[in-house]
Protein backbone atom coordinates (compact mmCIF):
# COMPACT_ATOMS: atom_id res chain seq x y z
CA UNK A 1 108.55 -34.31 -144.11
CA UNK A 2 110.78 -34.11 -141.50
CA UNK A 3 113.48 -31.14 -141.06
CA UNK A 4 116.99 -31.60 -139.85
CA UNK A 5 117.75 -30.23 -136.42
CA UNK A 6 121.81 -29.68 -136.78
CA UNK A 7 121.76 -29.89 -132.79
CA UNK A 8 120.96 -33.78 -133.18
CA UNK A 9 123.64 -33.80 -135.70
CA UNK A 10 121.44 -34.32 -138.53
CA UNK A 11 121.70 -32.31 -142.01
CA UNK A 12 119.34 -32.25 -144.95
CA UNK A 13 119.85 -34.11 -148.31
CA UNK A 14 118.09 -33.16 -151.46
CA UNK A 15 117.42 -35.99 -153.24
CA UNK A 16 114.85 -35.66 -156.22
CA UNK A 17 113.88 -32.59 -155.11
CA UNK A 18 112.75 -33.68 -152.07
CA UNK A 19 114.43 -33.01 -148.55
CA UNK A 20 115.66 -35.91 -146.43
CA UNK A 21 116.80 -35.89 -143.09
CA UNK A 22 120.46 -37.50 -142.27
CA UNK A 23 120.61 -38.63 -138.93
CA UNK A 24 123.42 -40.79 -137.16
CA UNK A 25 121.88 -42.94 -135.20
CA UNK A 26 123.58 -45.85 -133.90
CA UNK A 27 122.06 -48.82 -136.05
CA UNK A 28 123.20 -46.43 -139.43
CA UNK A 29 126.31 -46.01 -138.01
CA UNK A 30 127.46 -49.63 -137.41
CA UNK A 31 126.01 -50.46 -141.27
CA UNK A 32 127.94 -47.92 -142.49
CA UNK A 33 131.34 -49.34 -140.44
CA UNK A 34 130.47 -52.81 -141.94
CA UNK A 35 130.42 -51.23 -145.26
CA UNK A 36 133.09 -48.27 -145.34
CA UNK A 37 135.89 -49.65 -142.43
CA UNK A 38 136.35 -47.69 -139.09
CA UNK A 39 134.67 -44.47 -138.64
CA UNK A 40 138.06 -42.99 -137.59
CA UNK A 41 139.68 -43.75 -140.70
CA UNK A 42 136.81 -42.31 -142.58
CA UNK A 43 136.94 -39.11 -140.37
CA UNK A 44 140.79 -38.89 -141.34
CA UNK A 45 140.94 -39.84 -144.69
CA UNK A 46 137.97 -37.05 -144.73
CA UNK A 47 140.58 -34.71 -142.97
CA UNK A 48 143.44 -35.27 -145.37
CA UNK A 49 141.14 -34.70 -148.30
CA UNK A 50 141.37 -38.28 -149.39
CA UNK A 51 137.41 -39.28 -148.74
CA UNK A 52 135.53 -40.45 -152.12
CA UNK A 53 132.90 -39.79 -153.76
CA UNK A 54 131.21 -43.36 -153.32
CA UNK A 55 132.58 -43.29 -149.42
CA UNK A 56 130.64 -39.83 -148.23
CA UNK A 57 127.26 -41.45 -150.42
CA UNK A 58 127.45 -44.33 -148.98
CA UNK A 59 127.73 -42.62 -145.27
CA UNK A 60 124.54 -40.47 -146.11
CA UNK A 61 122.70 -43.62 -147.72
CA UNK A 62 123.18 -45.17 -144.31
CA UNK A 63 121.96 -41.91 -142.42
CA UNK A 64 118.90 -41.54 -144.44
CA UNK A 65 115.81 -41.73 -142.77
CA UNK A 66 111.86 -41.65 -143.58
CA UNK A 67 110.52 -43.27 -146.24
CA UNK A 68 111.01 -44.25 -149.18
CA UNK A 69 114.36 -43.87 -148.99
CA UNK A 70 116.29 -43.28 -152.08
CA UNK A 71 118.39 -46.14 -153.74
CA UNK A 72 121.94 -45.33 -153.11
CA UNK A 73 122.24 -44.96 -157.08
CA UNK A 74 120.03 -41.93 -156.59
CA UNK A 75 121.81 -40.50 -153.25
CA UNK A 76 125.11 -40.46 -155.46
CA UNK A 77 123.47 -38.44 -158.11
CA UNK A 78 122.28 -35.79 -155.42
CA UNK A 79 125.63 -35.78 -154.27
CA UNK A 80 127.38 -35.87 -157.50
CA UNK A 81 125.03 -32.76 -158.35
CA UNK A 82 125.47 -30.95 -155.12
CA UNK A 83 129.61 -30.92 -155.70
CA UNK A 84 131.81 -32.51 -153.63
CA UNK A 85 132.24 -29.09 -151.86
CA UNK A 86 128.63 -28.39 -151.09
CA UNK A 87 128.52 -32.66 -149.76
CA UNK A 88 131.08 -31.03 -147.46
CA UNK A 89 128.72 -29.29 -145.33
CA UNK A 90 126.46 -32.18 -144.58
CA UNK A 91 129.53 -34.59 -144.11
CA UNK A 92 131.09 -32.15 -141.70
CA UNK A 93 127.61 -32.17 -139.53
CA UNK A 94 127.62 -36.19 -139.43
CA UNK A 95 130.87 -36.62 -138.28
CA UNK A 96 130.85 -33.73 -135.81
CA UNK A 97 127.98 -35.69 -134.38
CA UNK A 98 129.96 -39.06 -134.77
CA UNK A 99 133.00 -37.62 -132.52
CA UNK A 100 131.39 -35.21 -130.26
CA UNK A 101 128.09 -36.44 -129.34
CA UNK A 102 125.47 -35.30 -127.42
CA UNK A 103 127.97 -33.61 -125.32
C-alpha cells in the first residue's frame, strides 16, 4: 500500500476500506480533460461552488493509482460517503498540484 505524499500533490482515497493514493500525473490528467472538458473550467466551476458530484469522482477515478483500482461506480460511493465537504480536501490537493506544480 502506498501512502500519499501531499508534497507530490497526491491525497488519499478510502475506497472499501482500503487507502488509495491520488496522484496527478500527466497521462490521468489528459483522460480526465477528454472526459470532464478543460481543467480550468473544472478548477472554476470548483471555485464558484458549481463542481458535481460525478465531475470531482470522475477526477479521482482518473488519479487513482495501484491496483486493482476501484470501478468508478465504487469511487462515487466513497465519495458520496465521505460528503461532498470532506471530497473537498482531496480535490483541493489535486488541483493545487494541477496549477502550481512542482514549483
Amino acid at each position: 500500500m502506498s501512502v500519499a505524499n501531499p508534497l507530490r500533490g497526491e491525497a488519499e482515497l478510502v475506497i472499501g476500506g482500503r487507502r488509495h493514493v491520488l496522484r496527478p500525473t500527466f497521462e490521468a490528467l489528459v483522460r480526465a480533460e477528454e472526459e470532464l472538458g478543460s481543467l480550468f473550467a473544472l478548477a472554476e466551476r470548483a471555485g464558484a461552488g458549481d463542481l458535481r458530484l460525478a465531475e470531482i469522482a470522475a477526477l479521482f477515478a482518473h488519479c487513482l493509482t495501484g491496483t486493482p483500482e476501484p470501478d468508478r461506480q465504487s469511487v462515487g460511493e466513497a465519495v458520496l460517503r465521505m460528503g461532498v465537504a470532506q471530497a473537498v480536501k482531496p480535490l483541493r490537493i489535486l488541483l493545487s498540484q494541477i496549477f502550481a506544480g512542482d514549483g
